[in-house]
N, C-alpha and C. Protein backbone atom coordinates (compact mmCIF):
# COMPACT_ATOMS: atom_id res chain seq x y z
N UNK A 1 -14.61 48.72 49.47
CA UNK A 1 -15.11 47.80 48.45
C UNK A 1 -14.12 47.63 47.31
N UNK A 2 -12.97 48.31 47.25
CA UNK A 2 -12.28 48.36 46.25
C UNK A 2 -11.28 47.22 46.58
N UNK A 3 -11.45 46.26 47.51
CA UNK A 3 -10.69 45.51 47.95
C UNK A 3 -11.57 43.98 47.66
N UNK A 4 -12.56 44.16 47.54
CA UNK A 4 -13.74 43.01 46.36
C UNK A 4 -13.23 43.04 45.60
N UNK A 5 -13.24 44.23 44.78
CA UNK A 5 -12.99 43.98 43.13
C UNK A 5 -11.70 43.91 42.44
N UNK A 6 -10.96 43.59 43.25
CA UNK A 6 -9.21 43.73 43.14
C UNK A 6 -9.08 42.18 43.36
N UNK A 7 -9.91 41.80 44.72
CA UNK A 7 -9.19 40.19 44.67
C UNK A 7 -10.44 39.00 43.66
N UNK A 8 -11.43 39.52 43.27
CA UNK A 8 -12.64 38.63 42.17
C UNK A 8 -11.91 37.90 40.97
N UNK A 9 -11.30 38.70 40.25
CA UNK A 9 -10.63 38.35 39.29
C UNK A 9 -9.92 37.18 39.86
N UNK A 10 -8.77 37.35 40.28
CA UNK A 10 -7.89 36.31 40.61
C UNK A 10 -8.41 35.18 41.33
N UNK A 11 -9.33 35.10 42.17
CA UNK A 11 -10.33 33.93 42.67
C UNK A 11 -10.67 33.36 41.57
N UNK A 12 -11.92 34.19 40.63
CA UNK A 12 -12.23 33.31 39.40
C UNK A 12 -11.17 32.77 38.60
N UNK A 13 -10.19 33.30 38.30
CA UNK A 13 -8.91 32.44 37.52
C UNK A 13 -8.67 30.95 38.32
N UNK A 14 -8.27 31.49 39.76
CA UNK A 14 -7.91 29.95 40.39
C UNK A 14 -9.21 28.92 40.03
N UNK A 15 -10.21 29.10 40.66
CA UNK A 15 -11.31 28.03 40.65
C UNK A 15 -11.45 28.04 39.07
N UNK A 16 -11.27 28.69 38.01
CA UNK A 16 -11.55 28.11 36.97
C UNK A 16 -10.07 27.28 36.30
N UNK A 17 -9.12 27.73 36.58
CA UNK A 17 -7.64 26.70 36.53
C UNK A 17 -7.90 25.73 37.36
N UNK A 18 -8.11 25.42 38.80
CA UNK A 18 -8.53 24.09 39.67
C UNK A 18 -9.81 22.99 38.44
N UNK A 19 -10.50 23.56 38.08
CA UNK A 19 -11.87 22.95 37.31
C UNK A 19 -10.96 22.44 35.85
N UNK A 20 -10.39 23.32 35.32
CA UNK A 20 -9.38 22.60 33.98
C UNK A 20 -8.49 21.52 34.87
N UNK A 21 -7.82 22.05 35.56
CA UNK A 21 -6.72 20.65 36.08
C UNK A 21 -7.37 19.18 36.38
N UNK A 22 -8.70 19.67 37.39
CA UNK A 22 -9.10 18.32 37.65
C UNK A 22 -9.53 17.36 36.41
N UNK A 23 -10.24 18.29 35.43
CA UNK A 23 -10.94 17.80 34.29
C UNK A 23 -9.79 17.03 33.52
N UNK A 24 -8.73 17.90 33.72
CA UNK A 24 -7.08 16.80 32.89
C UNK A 24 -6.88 15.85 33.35
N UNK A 25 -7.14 16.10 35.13
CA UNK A 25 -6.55 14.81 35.66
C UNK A 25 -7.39 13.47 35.54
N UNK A 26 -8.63 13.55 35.54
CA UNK A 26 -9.90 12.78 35.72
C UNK A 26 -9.85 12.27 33.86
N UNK A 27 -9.60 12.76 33.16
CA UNK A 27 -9.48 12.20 31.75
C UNK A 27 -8.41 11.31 31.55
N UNK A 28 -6.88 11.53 32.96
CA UNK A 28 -6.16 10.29 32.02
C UNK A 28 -6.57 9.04 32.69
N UNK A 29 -5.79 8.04 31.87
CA UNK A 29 -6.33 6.71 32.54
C UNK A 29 -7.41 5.99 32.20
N UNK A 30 -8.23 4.56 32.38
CA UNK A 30 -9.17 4.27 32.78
C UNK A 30 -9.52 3.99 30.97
N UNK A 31 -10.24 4.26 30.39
CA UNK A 31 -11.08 3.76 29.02
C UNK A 31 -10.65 4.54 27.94
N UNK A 32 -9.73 5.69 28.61
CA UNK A 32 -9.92 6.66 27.28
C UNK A 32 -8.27 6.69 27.14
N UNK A 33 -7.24 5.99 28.13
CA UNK A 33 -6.67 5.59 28.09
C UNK A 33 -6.06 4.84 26.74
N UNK A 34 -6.91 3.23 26.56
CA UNK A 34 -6.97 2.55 25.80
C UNK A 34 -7.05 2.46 24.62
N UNK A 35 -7.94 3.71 24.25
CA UNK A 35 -8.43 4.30 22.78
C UNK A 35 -7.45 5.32 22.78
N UNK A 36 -6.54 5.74 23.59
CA UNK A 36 -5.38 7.21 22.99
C UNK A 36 -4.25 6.21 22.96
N UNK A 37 -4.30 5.18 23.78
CA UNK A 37 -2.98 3.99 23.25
C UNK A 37 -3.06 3.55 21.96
N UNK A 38 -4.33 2.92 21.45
CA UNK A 38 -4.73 2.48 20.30
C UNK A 38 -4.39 2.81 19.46
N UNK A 39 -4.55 4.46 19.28
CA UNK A 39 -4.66 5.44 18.29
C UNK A 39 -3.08 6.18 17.77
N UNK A 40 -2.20 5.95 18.96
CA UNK A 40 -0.92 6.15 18.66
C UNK A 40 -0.06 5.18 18.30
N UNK A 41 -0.67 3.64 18.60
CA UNK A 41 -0.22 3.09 18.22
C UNK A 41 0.11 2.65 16.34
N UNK A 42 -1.47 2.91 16.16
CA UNK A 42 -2.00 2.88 15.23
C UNK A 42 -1.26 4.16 13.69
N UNK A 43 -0.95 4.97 14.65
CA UNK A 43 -0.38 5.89 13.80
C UNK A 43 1.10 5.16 13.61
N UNK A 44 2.26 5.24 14.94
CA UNK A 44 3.13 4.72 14.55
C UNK A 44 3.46 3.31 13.81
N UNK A 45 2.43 2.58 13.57
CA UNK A 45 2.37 1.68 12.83
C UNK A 45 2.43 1.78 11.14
N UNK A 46 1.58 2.88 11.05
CA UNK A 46 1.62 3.41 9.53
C UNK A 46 2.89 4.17 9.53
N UNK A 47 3.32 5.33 10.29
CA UNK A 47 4.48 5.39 10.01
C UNK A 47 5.75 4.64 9.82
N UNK A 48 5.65 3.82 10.43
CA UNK A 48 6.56 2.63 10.41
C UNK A 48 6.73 1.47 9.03
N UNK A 49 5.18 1.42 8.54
CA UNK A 49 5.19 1.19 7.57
C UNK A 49 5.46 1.82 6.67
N UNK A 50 4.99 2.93 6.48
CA UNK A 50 5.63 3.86 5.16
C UNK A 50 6.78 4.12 5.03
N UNK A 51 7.77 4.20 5.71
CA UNK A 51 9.15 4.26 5.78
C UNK A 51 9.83 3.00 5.34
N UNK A 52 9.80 1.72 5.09
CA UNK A 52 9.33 0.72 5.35
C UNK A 52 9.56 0.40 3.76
N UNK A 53 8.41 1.27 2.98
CA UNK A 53 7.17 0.55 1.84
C UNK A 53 8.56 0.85 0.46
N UNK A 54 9.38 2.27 0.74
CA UNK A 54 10.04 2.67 -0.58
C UNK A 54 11.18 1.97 -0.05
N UNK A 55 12.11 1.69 0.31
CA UNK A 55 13.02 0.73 0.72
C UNK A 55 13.30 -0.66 0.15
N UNK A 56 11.59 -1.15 0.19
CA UNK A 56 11.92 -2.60 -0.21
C UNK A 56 11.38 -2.88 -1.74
N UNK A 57 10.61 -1.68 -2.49
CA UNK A 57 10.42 -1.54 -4.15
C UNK A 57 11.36 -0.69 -4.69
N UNK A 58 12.55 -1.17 -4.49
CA UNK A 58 13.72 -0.26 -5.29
C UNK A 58 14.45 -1.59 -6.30
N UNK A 59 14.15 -0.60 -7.02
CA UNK A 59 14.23 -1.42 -8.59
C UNK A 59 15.73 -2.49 -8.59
């Protein structure tokens, strides 16, 4: 029986690493996609602007 409890551990690691991966893979793409495009876009936009903003009010 000491040969159960030696390989349990490492089973539960895989099937719980398989269950994170799929969950990564199944999140990209598709709707949520659109809203993480959005949202970076959205950032580099303000960055872009702020860099931008002291440049062109110089005395």
């Amino acid at each position: 029986m000491d040969y159960v409890s030696a390989l349990v551990p490492p089973v539960v690691m895989a099937v719980f690493f398989t269950v994170v991966v799929r969950a990564i893979i199944k999140s990209q793409g598709g709707p949520n996609k659109a809203k993480e495009d959005a949202a970076v876009d959205e950032v580099l936009a303000r960055a872009e602007s702020a860099t931008q903003a002291p440049h062109g009010s110089g005395a």
